[in-house]
N, C-alpha and C. Protein backbone atom coordinates (compact mmCIF):
# COMPACT_ATOMS: atom_id res chain seq x y z
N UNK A 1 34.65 123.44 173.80
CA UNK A 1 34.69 124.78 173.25
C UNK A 1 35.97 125.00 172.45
N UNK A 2 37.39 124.72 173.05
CA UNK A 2 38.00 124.75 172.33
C UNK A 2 38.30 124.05 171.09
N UNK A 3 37.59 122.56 170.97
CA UNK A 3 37.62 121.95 170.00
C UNK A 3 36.65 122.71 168.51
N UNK A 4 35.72 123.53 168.73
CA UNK A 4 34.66 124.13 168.04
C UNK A 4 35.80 125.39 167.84
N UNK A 5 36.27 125.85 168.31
CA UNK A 5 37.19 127.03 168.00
C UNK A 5 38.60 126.59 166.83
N UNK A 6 39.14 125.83 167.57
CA UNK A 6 40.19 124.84 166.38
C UNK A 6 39.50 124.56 165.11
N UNK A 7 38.34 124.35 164.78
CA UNK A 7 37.44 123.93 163.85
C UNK A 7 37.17 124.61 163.17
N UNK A 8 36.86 125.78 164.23
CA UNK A 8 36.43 127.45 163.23
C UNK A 8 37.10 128.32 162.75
N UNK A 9 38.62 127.87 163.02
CA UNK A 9 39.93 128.55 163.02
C UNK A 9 40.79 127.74 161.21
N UNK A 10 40.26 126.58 161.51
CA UNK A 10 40.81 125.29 160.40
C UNK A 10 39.60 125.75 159.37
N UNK A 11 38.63 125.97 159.34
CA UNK A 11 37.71 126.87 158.42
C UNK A 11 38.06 127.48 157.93
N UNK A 12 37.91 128.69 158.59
CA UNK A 12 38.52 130.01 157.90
C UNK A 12 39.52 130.08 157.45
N UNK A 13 40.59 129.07 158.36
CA UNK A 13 41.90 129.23 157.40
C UNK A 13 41.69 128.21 156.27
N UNK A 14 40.97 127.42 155.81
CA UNK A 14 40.71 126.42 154.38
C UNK A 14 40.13 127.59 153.52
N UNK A 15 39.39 128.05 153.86
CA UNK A 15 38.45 128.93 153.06
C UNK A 15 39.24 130.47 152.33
N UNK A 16 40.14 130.79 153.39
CA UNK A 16 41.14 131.71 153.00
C UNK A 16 41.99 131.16 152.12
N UNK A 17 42.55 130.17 152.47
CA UNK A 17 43.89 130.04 151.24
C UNK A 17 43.27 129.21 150.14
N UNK A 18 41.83 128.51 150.12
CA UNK A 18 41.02 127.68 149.20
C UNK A 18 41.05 129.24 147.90
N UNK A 19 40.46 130.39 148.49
CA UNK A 19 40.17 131.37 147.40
C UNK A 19 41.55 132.52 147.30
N UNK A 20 42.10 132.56 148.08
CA UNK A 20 43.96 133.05 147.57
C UNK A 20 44.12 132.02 146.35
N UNK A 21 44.22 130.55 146.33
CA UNK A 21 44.77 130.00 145.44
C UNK A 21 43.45 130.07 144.38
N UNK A 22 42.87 130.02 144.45
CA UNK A 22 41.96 130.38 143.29
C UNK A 22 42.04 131.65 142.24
N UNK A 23 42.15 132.57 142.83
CA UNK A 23 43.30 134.25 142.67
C UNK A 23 44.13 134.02 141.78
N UNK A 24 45.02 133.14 142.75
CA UNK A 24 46.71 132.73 141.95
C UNK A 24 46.19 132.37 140.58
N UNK A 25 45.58 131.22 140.35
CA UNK A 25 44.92 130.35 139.49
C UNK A 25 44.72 131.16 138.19
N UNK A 26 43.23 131.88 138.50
CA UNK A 26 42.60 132.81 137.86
C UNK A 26 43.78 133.86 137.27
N UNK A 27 44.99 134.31 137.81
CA UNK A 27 45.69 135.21 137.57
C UNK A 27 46.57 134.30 136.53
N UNK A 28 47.11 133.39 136.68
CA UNK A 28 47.58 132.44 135.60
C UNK A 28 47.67 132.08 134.19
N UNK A 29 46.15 133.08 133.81
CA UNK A 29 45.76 132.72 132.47
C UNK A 29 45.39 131.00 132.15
N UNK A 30 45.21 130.37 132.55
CA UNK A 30 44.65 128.97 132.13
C UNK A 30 43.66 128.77 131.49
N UNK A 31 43.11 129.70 130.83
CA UNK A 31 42.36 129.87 129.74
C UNK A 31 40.73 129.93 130.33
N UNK A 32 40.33 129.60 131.54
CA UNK A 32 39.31 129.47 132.25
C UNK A 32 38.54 131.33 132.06
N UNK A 33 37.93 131.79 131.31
CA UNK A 33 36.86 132.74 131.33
C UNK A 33 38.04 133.62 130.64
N UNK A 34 38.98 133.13 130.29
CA UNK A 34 39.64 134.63 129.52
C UNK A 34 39.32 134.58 127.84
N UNK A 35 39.70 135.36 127.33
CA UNK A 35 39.85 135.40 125.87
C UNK A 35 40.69 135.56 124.81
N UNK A 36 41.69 134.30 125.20
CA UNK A 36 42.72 133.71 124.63
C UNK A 36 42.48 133.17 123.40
N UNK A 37 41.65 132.34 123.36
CA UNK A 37 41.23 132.06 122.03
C UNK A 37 40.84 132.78 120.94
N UNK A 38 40.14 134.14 121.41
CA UNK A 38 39.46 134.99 120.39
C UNK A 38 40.75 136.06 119.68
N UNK A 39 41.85 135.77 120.93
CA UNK A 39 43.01 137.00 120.84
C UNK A 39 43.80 136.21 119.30
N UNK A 40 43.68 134.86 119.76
CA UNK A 40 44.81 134.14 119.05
C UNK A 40 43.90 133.65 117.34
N UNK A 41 42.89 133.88 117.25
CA UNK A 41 41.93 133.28 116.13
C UNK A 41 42.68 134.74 115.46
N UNK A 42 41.80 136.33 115.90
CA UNK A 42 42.27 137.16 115.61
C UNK A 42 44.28 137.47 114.71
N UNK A 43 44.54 136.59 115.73
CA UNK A 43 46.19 136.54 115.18
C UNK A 43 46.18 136.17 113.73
N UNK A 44 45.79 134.69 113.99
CA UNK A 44 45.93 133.93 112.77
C UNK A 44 45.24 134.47 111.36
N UNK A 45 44.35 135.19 111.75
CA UNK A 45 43.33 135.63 110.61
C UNK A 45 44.61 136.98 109.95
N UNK A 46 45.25 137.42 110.49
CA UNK A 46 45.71 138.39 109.77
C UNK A 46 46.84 137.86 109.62
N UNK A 47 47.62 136.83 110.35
CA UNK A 47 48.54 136.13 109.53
C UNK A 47 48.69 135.53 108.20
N UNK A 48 47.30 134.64 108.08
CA UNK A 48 46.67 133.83 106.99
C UNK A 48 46.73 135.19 105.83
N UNK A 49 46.06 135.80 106.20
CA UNK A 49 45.31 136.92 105.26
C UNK A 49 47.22 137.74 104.73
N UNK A 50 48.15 138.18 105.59
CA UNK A 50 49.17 138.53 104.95
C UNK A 50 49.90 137.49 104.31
N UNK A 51 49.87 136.32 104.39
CA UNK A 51 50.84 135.10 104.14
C UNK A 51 50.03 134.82 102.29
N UNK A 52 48.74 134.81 102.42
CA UNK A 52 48.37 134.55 101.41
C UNK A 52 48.48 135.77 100.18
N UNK A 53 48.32 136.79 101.20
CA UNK A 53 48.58 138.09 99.74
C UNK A 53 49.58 138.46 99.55
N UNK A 54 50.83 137.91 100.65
CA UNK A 54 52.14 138.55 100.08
C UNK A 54 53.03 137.34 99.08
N UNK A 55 52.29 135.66 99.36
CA UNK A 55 52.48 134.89 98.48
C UNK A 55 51.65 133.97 98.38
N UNK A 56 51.25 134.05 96.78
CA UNK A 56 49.79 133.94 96.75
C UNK A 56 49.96 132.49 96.57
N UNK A 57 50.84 131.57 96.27
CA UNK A 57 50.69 130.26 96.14
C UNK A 57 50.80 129.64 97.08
N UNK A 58 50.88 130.04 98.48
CA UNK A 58 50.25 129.46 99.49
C UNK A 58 48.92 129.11 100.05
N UNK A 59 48.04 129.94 99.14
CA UNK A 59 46.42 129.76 99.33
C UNK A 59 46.07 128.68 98.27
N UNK A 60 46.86 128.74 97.18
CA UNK A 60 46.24 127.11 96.65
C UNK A 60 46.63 125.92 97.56
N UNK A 61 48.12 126.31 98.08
CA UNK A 61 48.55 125.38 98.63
C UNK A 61 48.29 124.63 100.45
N UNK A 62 47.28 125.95 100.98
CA UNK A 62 46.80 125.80 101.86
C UNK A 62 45.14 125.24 101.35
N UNK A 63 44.57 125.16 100.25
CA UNK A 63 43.48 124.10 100.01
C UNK A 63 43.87 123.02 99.45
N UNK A 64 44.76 122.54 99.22
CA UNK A 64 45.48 121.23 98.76
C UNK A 64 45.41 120.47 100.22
N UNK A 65 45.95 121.27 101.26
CA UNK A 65 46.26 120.86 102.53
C UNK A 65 44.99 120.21 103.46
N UNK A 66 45.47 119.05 104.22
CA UNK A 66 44.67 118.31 105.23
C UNK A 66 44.57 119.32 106.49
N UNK A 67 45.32 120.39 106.97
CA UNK A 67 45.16 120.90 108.25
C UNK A 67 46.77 122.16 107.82
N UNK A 68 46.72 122.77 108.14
CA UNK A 68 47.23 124.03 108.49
C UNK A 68 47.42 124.17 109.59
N UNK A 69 48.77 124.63 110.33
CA UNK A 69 49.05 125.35 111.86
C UNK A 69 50.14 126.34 111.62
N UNK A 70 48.55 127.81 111.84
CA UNK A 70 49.67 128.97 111.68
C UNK A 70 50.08 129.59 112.88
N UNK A 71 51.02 130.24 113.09
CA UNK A 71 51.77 130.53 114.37
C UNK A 71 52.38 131.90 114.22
N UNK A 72 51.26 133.03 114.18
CA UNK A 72 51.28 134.57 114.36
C UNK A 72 52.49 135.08 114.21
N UNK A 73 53.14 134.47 115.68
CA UNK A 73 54.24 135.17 116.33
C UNK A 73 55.10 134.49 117.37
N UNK A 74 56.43 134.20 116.73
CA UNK A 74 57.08 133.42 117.76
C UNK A 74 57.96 134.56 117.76
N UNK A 75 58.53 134.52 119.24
CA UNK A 75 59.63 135.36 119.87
C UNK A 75 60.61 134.89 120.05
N UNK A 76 61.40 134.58 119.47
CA UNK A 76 63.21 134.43 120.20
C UNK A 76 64.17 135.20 120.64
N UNK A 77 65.17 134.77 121.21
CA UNK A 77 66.17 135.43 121.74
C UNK A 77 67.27 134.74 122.77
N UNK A 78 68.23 134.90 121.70
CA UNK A 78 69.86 134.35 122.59
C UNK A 78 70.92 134.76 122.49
N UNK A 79 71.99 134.19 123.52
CA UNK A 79 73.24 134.83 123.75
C UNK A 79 73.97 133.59 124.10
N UNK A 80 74.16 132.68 123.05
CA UNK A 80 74.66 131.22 123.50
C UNK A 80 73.80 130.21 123.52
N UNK A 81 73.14 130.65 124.50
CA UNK A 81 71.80 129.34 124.94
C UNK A 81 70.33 130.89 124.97
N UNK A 82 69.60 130.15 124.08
CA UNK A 82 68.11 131.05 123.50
C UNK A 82 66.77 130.21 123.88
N UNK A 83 66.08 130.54 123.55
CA UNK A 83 64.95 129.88 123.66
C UNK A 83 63.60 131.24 123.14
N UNK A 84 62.69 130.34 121.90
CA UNK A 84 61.76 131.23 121.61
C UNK A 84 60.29 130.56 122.16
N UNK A 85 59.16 131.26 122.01
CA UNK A 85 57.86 130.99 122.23
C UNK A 85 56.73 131.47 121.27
N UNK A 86 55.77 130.45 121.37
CA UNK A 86 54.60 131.59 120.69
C UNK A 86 53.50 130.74 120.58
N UNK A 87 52.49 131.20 119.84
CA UNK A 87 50.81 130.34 120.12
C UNK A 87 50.42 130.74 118.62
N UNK A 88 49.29 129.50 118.49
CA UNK A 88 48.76 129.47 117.19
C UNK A 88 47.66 128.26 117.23
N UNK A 89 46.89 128.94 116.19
CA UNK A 89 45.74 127.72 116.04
C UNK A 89 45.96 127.05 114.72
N UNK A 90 45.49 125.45 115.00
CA UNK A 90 45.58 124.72 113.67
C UNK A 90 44.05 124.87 113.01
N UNK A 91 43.67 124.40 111.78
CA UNK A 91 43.05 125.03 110.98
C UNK A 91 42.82 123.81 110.21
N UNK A 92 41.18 123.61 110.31
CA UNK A 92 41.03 122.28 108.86
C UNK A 92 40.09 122.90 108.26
N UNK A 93 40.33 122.68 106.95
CA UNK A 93 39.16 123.61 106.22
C UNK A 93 38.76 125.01 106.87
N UNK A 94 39.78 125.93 107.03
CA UNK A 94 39.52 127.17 107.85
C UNK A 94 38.94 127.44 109.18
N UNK A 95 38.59 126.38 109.64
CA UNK A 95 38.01 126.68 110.52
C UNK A 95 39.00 125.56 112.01
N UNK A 96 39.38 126.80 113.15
CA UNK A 96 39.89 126.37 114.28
C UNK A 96 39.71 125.38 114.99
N UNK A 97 40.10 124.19 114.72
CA UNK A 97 40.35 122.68 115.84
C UNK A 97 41.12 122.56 117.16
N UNK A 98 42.27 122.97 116.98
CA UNK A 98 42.58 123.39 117.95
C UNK A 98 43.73 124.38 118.76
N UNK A 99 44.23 125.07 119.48
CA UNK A 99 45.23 125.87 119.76
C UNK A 99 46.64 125.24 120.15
N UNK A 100 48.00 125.66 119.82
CA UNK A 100 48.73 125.16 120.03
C UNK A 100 49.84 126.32 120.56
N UNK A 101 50.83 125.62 121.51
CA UNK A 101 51.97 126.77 121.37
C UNK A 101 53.30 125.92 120.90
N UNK A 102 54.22 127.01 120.12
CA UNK A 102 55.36 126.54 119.82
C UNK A 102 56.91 126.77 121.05
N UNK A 103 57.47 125.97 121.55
CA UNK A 103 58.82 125.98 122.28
C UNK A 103 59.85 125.72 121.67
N UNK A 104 60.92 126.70 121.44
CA UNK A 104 62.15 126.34 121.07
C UNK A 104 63.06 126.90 121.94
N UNK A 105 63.81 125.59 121.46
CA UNK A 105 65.19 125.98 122.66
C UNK A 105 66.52 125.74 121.41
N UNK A 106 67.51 126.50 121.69
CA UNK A 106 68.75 126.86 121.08
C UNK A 106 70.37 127.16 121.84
N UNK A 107 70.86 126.26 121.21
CA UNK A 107 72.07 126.46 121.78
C UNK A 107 73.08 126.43 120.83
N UNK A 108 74.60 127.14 120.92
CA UNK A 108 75.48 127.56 120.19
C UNK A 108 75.62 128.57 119.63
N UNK A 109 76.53 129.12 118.77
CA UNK A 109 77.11 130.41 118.51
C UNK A 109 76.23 131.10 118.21
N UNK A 110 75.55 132.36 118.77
CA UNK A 110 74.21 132.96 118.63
C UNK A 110 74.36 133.76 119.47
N UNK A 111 74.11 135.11 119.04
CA UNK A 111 73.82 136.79 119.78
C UNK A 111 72.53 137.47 118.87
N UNK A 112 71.13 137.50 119.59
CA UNK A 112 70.39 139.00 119.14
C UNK A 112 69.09 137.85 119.65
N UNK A 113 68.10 138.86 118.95
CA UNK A 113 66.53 138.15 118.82
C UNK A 113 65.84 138.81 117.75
N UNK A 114 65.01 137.73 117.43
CA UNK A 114 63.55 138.23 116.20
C UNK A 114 62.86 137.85 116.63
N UNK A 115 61.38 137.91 115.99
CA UNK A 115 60.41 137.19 115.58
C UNK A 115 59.86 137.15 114.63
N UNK A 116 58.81 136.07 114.05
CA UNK A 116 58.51 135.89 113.08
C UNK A 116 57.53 134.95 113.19
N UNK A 117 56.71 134.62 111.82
CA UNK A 117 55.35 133.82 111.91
C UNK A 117 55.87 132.65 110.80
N UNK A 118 55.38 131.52 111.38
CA UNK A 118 55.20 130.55 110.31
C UNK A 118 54.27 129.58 110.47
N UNK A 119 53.77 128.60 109.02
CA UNK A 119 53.16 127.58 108.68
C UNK A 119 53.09 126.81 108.58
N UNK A 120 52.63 125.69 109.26
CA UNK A 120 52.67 123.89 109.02
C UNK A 120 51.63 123.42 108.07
N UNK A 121 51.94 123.36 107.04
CA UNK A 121 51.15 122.43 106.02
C UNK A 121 51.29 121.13 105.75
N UNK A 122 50.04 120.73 106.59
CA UNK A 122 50.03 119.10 106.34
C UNK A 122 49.15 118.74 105.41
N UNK A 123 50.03 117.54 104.45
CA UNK A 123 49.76 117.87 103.25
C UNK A 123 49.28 116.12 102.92
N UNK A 124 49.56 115.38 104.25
CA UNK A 124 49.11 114.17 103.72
C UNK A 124 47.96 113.66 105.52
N UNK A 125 47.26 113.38 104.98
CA UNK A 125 46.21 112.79 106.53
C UNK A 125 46.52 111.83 107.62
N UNK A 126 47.73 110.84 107.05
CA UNK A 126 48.25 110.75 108.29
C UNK A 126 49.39 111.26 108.90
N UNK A 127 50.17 112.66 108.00
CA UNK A 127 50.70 113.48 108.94
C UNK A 127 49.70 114.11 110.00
N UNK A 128 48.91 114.71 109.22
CA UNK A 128 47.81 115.74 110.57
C UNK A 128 47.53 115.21 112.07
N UNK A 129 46.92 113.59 111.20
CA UNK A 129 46.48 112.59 112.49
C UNK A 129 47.96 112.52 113.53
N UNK A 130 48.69 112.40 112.71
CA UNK A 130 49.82 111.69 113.62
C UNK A 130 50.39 113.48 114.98
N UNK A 131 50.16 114.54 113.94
CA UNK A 131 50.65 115.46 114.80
C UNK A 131 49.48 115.91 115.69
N UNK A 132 48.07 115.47 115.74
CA UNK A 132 46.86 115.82 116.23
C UNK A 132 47.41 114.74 117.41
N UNK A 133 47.62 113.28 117.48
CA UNK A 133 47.60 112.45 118.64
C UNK A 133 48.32 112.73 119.33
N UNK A 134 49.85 113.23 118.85
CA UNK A 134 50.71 113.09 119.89
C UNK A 134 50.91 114.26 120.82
N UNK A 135 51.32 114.10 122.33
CA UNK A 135 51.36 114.96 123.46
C UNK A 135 52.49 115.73 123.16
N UNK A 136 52.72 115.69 122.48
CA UNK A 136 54.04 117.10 121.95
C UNK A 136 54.76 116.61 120.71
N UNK A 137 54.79 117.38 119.80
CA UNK A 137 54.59 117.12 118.07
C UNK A 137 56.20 118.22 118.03
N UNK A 138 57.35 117.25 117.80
CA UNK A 138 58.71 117.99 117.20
C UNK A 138 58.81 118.16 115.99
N UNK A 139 58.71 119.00 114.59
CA UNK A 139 59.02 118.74 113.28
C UNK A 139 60.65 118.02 113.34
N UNK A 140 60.39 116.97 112.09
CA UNK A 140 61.38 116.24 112.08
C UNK A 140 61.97 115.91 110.40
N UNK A 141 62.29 114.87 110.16
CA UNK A 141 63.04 114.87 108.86
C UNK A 141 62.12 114.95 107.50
N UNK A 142 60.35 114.35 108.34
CA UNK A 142 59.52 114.48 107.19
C UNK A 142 58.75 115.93 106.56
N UNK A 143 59.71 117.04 107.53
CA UNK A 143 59.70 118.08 107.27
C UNK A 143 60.00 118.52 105.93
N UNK A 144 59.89 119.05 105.23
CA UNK A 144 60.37 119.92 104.01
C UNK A 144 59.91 121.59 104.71
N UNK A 145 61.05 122.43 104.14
CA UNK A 145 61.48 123.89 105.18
C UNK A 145 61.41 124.57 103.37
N UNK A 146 60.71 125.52 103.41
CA UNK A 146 60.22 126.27 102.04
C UNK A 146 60.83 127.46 102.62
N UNK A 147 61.37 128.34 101.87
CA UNK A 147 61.65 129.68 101.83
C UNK A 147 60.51 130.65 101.27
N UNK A 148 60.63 131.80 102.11
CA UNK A 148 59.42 133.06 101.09
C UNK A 148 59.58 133.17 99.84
N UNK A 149 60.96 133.04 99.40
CA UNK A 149 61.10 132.81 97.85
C UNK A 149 60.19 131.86 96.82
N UNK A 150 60.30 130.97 97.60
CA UNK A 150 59.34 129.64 97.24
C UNK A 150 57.99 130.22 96.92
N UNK A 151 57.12 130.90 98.29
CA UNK A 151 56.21 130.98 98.79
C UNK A 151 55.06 131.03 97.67
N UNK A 152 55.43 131.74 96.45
CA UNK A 152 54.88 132.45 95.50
C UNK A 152 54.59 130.91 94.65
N UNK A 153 55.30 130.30 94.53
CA UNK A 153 55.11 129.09 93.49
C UNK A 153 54.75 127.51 94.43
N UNK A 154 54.61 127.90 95.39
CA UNK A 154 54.74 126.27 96.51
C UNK A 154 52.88 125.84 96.03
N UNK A 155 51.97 126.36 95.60
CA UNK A 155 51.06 125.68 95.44
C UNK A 155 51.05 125.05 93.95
N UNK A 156 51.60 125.44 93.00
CA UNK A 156 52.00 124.92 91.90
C UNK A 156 52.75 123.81 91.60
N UNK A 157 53.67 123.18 93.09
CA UNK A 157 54.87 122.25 93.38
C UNK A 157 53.97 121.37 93.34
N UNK A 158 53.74 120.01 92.51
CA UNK A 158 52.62 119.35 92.64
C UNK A 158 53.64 117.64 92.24
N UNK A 159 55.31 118.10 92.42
CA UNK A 159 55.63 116.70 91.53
C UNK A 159 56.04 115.88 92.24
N UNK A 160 55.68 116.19 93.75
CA UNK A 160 56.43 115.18 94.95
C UNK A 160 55.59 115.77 96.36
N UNK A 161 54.84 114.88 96.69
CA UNK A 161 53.73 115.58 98.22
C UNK A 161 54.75 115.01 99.21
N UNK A 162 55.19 116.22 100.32
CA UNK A 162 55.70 116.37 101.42
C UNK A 162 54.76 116.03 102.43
N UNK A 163 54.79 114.93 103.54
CA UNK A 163 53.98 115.14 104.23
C UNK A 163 54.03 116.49 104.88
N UNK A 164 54.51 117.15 105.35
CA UNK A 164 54.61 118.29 105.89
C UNK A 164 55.32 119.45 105.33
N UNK A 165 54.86 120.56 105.05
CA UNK A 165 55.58 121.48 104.68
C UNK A 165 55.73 123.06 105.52
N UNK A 166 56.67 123.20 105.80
CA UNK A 166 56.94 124.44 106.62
C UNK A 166 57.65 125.86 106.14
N UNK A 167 56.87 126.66 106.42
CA UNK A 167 57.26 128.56 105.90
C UNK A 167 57.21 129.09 107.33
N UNK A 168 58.31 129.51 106.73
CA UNK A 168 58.41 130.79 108.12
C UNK A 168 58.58 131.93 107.04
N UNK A 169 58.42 132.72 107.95
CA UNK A 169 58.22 134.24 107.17
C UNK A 169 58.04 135.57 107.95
N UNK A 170 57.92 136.51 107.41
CA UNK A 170 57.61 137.93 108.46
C UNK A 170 58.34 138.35 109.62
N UNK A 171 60.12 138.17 109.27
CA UNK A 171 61.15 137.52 110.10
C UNK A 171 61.06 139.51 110.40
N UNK A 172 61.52 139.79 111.99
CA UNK A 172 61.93 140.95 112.06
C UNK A 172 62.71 140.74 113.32
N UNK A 173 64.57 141.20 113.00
CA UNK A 173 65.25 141.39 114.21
C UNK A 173 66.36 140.64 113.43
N UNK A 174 66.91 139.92 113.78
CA UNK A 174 68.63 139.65 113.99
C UNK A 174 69.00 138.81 114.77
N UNK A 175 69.13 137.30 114.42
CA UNK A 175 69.95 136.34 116.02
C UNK A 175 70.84 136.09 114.46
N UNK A 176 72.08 136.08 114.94
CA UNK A 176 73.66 136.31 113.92
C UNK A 176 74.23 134.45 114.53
N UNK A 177 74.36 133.91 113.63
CA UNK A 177 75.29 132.32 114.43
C UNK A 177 74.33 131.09 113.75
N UNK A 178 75.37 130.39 113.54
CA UNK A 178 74.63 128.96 113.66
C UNK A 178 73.76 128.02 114.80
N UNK A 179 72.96 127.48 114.95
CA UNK A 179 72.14 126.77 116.30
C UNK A 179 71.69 125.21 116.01
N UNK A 180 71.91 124.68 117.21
CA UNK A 180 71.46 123.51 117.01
C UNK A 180 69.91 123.91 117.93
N UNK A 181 68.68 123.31 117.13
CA UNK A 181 67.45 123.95 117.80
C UNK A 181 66.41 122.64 117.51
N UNK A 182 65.41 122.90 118.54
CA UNK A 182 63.99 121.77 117.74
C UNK A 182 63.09 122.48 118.82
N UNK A 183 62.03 122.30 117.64
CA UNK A 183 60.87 123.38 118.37
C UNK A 183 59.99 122.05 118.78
N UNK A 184 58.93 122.44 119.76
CA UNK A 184 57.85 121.47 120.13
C UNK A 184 56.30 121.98 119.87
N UNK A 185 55.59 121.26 119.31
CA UNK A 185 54.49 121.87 119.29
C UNK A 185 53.36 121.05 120.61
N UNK A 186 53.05 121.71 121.36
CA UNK A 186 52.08 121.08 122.29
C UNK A 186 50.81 121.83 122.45
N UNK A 187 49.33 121.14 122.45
CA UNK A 187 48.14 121.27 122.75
C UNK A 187 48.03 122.36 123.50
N UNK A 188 47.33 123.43 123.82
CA UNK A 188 46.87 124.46 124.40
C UNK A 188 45.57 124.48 124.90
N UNK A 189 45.27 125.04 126.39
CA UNK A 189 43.77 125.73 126.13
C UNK A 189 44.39 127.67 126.56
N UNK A 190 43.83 128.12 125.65
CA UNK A 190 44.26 129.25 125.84
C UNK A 190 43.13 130.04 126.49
């Protein structure tokens, strides 16, 4: 009897903390029945849609492009040592492949926070491939970094293909200082 009681006791208690942690889980956001994806498509669509009408030579220059990864809204903020975040979907031929979030971390002379949205234009197919395989994608030297100034004439730039080209833009806030920084881009299910 008491062995059937220990049993029924080791039950209930599996079954209790089996669906507490399921709770936890579910509360987590792990993308399981939420609507992360639809939040973040939504993002991008009005990112795309302001990026292209406030400079329009990014829409030639986003059909020139093998894959696109736009990124709504990253948040930063530091006081020495910073670190920003944010989510975005990549984009082939307009249409969503897959979700990504951006991590940056920052350190050195630096006080405030912004945010702001920017664009990865991959502009040659085995950049895309190469940032599609890998388990966390750092922009690096084969970067080229365009200003909004640019923005207006970058699809017209036709006399040297960057594998990658990057805009940031839609900057709002203030971090004042120089930083040594590298962002990561890693796979999502949102």
């Amino acid at each position: 009897m008491t062995r059937l009681r220990s049993a029924a006791v080791s039950r209930r208690t599996f079954i209790a903390t089996g669906g507490a942690s399921l709770a936890v889980l579910a509360g987590c956001g792990n993308g399981v029945g939420s609507r992360g994806g639809s939040t973040i498509d939504a993002r991008v669509d009005a990112t795309r849609n302001f990026l292209f009408r406030t400079y329009p030579g990014t829409q030639e220059l986003a059909q020139k492009a093998f894959g696109v990864l736009y990124m709504p809204l990253v948040t930063e903020a530091g006081f020495g040592i910073g670190g920003g975040y944010g989510r975005g979907a990549l984009r082939i031929n307009d249409v969503t492949v897959d979700y990504y979030s951006a991590a940056r971390a920052t350190i050195g002379i630096q006080i405030g926070a912004q945010q702001y949205a920017h664009a990865l234009f991959f502009m040659t197919e085995a950049a895309l491939t190469e940032f599609r395989r890998s388990s966390g994608w750092a922009a690096g030297a084969d970067v080229r970094y365009a200003t909004p100034e640019q923005g207006a004439s970058l699809g017209k730039e036709t006399t040297e293909i960057e594998p990658v080209i990057a805009l940031v833009f839609g900057q709002a806030g203030l971090i004042a200082g120089a930083t040594l920084a590298g962002v990561k881009y890693t796979r999502i299910i949102p």
